[in-house]
Protein backbone atom coordinates (compact mmCIF):
# COMPACT_ATOMS: atom_id res chain seq x y z
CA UNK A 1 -63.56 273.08 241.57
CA UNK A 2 -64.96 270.77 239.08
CA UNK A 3 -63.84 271.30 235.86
CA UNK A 4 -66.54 268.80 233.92
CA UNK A 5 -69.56 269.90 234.78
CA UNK A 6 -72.93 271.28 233.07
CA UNK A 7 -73.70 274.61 231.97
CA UNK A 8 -77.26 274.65 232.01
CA UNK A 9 -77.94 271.42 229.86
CA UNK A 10 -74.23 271.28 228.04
CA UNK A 11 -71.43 269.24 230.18
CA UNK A 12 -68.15 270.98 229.38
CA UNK A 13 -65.07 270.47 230.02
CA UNK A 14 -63.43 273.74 231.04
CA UNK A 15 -65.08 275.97 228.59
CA UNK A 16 -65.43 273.26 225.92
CA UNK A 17 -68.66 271.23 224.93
CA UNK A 18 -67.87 267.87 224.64
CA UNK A 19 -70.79 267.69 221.99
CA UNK A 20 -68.34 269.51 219.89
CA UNK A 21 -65.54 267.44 220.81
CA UNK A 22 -67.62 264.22 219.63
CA UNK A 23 -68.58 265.81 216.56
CA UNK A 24 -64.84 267.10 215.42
CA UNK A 25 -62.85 264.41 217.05
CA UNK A 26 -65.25 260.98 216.78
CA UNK A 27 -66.27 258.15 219.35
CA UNK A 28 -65.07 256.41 221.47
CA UNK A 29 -62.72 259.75 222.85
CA UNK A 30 -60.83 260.22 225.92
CA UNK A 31 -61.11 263.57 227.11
CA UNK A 32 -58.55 264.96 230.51
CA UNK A 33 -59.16 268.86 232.39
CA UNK A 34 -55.94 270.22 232.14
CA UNK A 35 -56.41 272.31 234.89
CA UNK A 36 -57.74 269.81 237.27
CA UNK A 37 -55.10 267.79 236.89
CA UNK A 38 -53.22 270.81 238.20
CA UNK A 39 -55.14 271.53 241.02
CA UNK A 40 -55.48 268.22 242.45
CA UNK A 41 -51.54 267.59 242.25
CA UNK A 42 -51.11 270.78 243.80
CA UNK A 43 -53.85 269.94 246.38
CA UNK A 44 -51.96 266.47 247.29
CA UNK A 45 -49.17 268.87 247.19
CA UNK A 46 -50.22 271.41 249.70
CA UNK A 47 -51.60 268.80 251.51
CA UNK A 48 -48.38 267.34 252.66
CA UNK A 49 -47.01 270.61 253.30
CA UNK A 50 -43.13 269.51 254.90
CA UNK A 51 -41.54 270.29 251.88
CA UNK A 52 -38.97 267.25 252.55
CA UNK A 53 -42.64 265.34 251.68
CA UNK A 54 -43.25 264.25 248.22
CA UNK A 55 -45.75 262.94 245.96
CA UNK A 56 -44.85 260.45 243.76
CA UNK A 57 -47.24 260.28 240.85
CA UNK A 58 -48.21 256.15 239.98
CA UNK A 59 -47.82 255.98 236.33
CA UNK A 60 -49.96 252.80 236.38
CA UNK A 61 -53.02 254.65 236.16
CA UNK A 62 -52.16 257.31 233.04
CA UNK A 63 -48.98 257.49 231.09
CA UNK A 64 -50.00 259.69 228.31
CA UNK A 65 -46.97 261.30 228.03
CA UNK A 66 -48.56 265.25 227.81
CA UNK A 67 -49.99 264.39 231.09
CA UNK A 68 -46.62 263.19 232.49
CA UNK A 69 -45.08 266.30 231.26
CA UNK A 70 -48.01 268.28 233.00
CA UNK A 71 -46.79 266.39 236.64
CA UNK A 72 -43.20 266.50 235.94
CA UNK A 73 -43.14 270.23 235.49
CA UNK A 74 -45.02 270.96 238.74
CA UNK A 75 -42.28 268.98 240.47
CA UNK A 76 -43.84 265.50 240.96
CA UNK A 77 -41.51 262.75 241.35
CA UNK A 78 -42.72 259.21 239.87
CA UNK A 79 -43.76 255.91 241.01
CA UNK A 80 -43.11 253.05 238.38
CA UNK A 81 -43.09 249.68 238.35
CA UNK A 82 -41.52 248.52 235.04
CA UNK A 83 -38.17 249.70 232.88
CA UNK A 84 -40.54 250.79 230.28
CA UNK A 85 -42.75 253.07 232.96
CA UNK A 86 -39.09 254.63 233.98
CA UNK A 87 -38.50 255.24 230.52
CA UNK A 88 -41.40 257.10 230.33
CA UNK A 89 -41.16 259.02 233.07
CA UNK A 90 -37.76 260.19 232.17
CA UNK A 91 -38.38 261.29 228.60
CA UNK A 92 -41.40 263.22 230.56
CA UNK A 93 -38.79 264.76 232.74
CA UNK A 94 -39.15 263.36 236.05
CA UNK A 95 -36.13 263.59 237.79
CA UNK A 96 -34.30 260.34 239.06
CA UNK A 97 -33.73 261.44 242.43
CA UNK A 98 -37.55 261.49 243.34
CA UNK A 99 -38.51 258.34 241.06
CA UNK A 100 -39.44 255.22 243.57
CA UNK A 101 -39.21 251.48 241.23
CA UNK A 102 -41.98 249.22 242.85
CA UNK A 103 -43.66 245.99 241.67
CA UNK A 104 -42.74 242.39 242.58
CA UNK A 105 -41.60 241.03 239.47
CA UNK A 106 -38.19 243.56 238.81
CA UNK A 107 -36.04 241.57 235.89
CA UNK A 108 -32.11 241.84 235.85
CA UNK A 109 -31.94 244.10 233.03
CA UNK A 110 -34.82 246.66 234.37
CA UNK A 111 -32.78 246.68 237.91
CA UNK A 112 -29.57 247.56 236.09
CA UNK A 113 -31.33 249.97 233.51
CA UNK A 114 -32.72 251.99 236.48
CA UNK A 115 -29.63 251.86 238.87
CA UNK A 116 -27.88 253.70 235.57
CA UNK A 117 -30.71 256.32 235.58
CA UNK A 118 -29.49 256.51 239.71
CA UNK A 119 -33.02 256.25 240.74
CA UNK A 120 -34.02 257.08 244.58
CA UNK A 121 -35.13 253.86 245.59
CA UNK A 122 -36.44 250.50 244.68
CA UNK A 123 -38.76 249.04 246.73
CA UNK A 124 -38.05 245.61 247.43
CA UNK A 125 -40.56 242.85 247.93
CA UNK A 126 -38.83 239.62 248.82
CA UNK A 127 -35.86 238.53 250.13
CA UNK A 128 -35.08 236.70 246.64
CA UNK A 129 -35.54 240.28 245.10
CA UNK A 130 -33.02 241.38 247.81
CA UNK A 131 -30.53 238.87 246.14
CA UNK A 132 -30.82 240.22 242.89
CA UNK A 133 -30.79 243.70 243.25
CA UNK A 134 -27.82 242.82 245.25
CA UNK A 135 -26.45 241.09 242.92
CA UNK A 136 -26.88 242.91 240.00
CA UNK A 137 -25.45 246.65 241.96
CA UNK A 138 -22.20 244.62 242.86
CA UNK A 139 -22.36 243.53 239.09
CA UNK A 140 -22.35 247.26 238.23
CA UNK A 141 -20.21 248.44 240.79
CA UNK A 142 -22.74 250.65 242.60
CA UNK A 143 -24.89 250.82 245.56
CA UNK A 144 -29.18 250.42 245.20
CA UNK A 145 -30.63 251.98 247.75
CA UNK A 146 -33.48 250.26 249.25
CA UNK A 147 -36.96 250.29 251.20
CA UNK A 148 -37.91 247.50 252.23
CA UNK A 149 -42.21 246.79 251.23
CA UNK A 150 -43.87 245.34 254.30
CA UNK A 151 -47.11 243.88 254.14
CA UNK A 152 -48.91 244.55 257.45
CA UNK A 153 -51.88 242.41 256.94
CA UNK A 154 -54.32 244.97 256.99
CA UNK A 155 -57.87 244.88 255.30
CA UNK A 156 -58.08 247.57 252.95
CA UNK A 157 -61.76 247.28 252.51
CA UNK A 158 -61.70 247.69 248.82
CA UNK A 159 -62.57 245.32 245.64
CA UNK A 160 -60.56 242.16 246.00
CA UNK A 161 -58.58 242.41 243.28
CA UNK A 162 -57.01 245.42 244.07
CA UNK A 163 -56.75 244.72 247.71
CA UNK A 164 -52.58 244.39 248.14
CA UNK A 165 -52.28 244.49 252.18
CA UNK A 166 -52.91 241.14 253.36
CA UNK A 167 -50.88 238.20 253.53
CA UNK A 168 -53.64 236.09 250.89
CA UNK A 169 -51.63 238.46 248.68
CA UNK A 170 -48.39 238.26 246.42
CA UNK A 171 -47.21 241.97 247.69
CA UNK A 172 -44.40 242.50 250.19
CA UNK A 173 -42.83 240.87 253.02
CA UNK A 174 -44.96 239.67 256.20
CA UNK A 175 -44.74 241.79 259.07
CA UNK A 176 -43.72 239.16 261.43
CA UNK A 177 -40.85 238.62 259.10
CA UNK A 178 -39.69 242.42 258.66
CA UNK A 179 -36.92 243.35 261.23
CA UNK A 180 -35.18 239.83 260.33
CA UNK A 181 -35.06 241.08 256.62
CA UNK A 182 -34.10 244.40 257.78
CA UNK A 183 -31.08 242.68 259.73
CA UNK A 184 -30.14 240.50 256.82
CA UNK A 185 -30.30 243.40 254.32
CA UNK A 186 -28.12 245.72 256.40
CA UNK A 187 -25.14 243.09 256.13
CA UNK A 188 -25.42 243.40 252.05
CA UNK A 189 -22.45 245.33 251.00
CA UNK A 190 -24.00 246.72 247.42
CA UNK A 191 -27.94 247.86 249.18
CA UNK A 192 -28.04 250.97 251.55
CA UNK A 193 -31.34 250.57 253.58
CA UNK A 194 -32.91 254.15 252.89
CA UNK A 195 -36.54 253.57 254.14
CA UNK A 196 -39.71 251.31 254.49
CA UNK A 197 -42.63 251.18 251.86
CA UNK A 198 -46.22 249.90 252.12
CA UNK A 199 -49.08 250.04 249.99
CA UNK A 200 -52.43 248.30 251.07
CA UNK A 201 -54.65 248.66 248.49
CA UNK A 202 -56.33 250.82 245.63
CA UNK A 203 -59.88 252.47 245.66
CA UNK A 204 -59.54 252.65 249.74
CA UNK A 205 -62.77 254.66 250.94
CA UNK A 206 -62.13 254.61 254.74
CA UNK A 207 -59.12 256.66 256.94
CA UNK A 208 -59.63 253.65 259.44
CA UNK A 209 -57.26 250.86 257.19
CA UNK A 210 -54.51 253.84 256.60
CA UNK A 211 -54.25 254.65 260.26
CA UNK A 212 -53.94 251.13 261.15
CA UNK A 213 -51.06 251.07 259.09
CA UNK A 214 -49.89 254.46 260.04
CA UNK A 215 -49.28 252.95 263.61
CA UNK A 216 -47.58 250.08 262.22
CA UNK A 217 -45.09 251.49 260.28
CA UNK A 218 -44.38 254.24 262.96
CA UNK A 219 -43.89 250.87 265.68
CA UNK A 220 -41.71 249.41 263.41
CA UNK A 221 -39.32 252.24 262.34
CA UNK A 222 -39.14 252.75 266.10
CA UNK A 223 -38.31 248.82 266.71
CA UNK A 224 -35.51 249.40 263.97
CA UNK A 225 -33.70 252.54 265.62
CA UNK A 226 -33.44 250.69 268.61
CA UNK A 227 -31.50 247.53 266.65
CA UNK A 228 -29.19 250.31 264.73
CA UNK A 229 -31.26 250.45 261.82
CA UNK A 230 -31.89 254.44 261.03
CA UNK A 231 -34.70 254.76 258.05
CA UNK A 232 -34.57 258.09 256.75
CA UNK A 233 -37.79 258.04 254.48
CA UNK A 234 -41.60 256.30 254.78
CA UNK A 235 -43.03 255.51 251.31
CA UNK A 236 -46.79 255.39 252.05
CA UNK A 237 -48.09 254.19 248.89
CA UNK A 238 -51.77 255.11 247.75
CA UNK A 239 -55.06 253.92 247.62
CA UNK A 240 -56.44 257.08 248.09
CA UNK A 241 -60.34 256.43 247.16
CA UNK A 242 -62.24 258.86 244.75
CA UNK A 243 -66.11 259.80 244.26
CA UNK A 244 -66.99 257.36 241.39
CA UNK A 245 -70.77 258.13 242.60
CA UNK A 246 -72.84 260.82 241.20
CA UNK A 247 -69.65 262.31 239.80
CA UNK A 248 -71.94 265.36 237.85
CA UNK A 249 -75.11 266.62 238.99
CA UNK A 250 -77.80 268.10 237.11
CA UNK A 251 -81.53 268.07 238.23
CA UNK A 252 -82.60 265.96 235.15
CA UNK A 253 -80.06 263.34 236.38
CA UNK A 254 -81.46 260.51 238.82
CA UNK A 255 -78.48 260.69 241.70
CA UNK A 256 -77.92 256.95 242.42
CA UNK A 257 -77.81 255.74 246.36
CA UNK A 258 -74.00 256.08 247.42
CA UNK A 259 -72.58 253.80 250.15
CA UNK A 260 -69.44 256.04 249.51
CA UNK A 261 -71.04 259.10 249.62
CA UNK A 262 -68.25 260.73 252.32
CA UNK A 263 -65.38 259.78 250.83
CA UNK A 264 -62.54 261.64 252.71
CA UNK A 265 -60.47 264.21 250.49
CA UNK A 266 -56.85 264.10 250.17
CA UNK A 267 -56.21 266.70 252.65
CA UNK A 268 -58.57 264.42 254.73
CA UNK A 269 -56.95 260.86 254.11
CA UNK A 270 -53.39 262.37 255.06
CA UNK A 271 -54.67 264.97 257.89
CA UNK A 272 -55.46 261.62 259.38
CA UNK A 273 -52.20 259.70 258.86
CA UNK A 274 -49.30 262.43 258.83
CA UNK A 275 -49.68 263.46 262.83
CA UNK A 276 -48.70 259.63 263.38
CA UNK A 277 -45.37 259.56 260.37
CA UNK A 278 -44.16 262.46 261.27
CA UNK A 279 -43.55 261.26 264.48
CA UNK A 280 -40.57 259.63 263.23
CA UNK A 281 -38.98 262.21 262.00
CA UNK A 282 -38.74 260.83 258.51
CA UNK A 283 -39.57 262.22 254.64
CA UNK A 284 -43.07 260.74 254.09
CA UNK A 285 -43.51 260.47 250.40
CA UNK A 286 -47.24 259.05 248.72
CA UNK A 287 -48.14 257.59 245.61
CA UNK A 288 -51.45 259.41 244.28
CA UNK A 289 -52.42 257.65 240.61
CA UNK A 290 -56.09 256.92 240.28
CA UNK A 291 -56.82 260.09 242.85
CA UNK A 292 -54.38 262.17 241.42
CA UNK A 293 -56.14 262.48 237.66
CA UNK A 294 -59.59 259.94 237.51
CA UNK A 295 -62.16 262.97 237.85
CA UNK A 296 -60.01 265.13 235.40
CA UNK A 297 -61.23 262.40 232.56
CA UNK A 298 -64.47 261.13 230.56
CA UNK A 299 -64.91 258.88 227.98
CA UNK A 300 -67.01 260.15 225.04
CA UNK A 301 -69.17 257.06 223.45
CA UNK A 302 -71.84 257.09 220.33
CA UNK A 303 -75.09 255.25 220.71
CA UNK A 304 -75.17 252.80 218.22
CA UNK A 305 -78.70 251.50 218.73
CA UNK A 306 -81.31 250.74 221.36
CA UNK A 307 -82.43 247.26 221.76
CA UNK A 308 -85.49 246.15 223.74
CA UNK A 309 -86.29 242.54 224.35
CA UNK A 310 -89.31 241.20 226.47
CA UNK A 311 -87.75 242.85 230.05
CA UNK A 312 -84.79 244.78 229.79
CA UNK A 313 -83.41 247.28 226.93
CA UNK A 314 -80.08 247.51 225.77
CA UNK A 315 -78.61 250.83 224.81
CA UNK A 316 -75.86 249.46 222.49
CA UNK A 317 -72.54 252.00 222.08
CA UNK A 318 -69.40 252.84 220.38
CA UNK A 319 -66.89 252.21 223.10
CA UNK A 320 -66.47 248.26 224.60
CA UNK A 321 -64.54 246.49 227.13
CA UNK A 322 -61.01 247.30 225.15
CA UNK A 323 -61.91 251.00 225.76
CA UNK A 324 -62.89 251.03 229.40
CA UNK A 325 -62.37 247.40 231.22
CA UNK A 326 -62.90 248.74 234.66
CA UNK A 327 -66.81 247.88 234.62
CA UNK A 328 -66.04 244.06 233.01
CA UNK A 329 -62.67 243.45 235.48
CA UNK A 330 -64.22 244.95 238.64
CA UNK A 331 -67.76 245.46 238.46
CA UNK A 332 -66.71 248.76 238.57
CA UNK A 333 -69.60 251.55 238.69
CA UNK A 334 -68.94 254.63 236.65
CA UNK A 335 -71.49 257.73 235.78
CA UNK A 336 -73.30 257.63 232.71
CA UNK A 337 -74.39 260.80 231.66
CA UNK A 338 -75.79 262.46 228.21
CA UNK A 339 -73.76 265.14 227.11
CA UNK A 340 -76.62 267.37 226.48
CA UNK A 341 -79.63 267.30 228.69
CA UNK A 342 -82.96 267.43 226.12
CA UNK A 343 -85.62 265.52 228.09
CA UNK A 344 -86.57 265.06 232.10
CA UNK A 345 -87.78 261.35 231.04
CA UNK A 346 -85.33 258.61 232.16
CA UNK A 347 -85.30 254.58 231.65
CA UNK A 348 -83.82 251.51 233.33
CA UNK A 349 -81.16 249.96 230.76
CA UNK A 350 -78.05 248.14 230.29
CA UNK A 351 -75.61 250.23 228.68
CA UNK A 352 -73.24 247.78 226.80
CA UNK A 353 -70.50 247.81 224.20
CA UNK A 354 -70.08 246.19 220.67
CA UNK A 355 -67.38 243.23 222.24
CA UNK A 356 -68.37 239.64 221.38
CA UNK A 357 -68.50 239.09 225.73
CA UNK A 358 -71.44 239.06 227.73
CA UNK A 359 -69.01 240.70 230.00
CA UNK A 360 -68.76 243.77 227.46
CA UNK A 361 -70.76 246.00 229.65
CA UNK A 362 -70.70 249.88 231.25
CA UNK A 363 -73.70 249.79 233.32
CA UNK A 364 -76.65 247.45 234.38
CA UNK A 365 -80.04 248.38 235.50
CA UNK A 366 -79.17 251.64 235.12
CA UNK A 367 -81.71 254.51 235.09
CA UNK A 368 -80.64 256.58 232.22
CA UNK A 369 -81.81 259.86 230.88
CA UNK A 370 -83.75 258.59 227.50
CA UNK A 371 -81.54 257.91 224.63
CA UNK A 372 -81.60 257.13 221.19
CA UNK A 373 -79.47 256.01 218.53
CA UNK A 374 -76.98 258.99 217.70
CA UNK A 375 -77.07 260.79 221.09
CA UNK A 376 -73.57 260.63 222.68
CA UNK A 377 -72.85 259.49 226.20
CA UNK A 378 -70.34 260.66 228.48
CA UNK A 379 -68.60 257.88 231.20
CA UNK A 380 -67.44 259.95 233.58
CA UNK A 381 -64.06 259.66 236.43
CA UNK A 382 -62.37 257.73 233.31
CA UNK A 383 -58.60 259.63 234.22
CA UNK A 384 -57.41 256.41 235.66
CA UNK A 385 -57.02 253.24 234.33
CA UNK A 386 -59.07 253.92 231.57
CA UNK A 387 -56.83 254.33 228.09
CA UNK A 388 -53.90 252.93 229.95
CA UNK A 389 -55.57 249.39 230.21
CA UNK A 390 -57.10 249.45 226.81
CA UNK A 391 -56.87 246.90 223.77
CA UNK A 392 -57.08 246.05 220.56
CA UNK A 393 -59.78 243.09 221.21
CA UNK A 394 -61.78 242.39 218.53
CA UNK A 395 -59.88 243.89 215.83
CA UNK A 396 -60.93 247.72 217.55
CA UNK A 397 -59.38 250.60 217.14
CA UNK A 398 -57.62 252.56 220.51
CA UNK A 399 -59.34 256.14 221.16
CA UNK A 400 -57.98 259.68 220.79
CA UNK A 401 -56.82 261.25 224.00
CA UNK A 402 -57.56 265.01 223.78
CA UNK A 403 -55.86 267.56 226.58
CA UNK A 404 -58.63 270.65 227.58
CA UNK A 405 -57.07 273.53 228.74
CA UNK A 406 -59.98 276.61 229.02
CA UNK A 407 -61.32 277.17 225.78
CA UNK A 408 -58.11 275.41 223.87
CA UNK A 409 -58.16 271.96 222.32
CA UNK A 410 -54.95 269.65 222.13
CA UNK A 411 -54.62 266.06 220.54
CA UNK A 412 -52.69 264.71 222.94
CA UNK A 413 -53.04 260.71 221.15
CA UNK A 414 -54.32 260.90 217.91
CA UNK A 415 -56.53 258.12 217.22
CA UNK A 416 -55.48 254.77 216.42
CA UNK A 417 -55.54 253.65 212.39
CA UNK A 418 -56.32 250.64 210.81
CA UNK A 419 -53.70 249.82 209.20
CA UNK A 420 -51.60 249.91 212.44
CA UNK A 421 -53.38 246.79 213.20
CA UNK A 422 -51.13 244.21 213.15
């Protein structure tokens, strides 16, 4: 079900209009669907179904801490990938014993702060990081358990940036080099080996890279049984691609032309790579972020003005590049929609923010539903990476996050002040 959607010529979310939201609340505002939220964890959820399975929520892409609390309660465990993203997740109340610490820069002091939360598992990304986690347990007088990230050299097929599987990359070890680390990690006194962890990629809108690396990991926890090496658990990762395209329809809204337009669901992605885990025999755990919560978001903006020069026309907004940096970092493409329909006439524009960067943009060549100054915008599939990356460039102000659950309204971030500027 989509919970922000139009009502005849109103987009709600849940039973709110986000007209009144703009009005009550101000621009630039992040608004989140409670209840899809909900429903998609519990879809990832059901998904899995072997209820030694687990899905690891990736903080990276919203750490509001209502939302956490929203995940935690329906049993989530976490995936982190800094002290202060463990910290969070705790005072959300994950538990320890399903949190996963990732990343490939792990300082001394965030290894030791998480082996005294007793965390499940780190997972490792060098053999230098081997050292110091190592190192720092023995230090401590405890044992870090371990997976070991491989990085199988496999083309996600996704933006460049936020491809992580191949070995032009600074994530995990090489696959060539993986059952030699394995054996060298098994003679380390202070690590017990617990599993293997991979993670090719974000945005991923094709089963084909995840079943290539299915059938690696599934060769190589079979090459490991057969050197004494028994791996109890498979951290997938994520990557999971979402519909970024023609997120909200109504038949005043131009649909654009989608080269994504059958991107595979959840149940989908892992109907195609869970026959080939399970195989093993091990827990298979995944970590959902950006298509765990990115449709159950929008970012509310204020037209400022409209600006036409000679051959193109600006429509000039509230929200910039420190609000939303998605477009500016990865030419992403995100939804622009008006959140009340009042005319079937639409125009090509630029839709760009009030940043001092040409860069400072939403949309380009854009056919937009006509707008003037004062109508309100919304950018839709803005649950991910949206507040969570935001700044205070140019002396602006971070947005209010507000939580929507049916017809009720919560401030979940109130909206940043001036004088917190500092």
């Amino acid at each position: 079900m989509k919970y922000i959607a139009y009502k005849e010529n109103t987009l709600l979310c849940e039973d709110v209009p986000l007209s009144e939201l703009a009005e009550e609340y101000g621009t630039p505002l992040y608004v989140y669907s409670k209840n899809q939220i909900i429903e998609q964890y519990r879809y990832f959820n059901n998904a899995l179904g072997d209820p030694r399975h687990r899905v690891c929520y990736a903080l990276k892409a919203n750490a509001n801490h209502h939302i956490l609390k929203l995940l935690a309660n329906e049993g989530a465990g976490a995936d982190v990938v800094s002290a202060g993203e463990l910290f969070l997740a705790l005072k959300a109340g994950f538990s320890p014993a399903v949190t996963v610490f990732a990343g490939v820069g792990k300082r001394e002091d965030e290894i030791e702060y998480a082996l005294k939360q007793n965390i499940f598992s780190f997972n490792v990304e060098s053999v230098s990081e081997l050292h110091t986690i190592s190192r720092v347990a023995l230090r401590c007088g405890t044992k870090a358990r371990i997976s070991l990230r491989i990085n199988p050299d496999i083309d996600a097929q996704s933006h460049p940036y936020i491809t992580t599987g191949l070995l032009s990359t600074k994530f995990g070890i090489e696959a060539s080099k993986a059952l030699e680390v394995y054996a060298y990690a098994a003679t380390l006194s202070s690590l017990e080996l617990v599993g293997v962890h991979t993670h090719i990629g974000s945005q991923i809108t094709r089963v084909e890279p995840f079943i290539a690396t299915a059938n690696y990991i599934t060769g190589l926890v079979g090459k490991l049984r057969e050197t004494g090496i028994h791996l109890s658990h498979i951290d997938f990762g994520g990557g999971f691609g979402v519909q970024y395209v023609n997120a909200v329809e109504h038949e005043a809204i131009k649909q654009e032309e989608n080269p994504n337009s059958t991107v595979p669901t959840p149940a989908e992605f892992l109907g195609a790579v869970l026959p080939i885990l399970q195989t093993t025999g091990c827990a298979v755990w995944i970590e959902p972020g950006r298509s765990l919560i990115a449709d159950a978001g929008v970012l509310i903006t204020r037209v400022i003005s409209v600006k036409e020069n000679t051959n193109k026309k600006f429509v000039i907004v509230d929200a910039g590049m420190n609000d939303l940096i998605r477009p500016s970092l990865y030419q992403a493409y995100h939804q622009i929609v008006p959140l009340s329909i009042s005319t079937y006439e639409s125009e090509k524009v630029d839709v760009v923010g009030p940043i001092c960067e040409n860069t400072d943009f939403f949309a380009r060549e854009r056919m937009l539903s006509k707008t003037n100054a004062g109508d309100c915008l919304a950018i839709m599939t803005t649950g991910a990476y949206g507040f969570v990356l935001s700044s205070n460039y140019n002396g602006r102000l971070r947005p209010a996050e507000i939580l929507v659950n049916g017809d009720r309204v919560r401030i979940i971030r109130p909206r940043q002040l001036m004088g917190e500027l500092e």
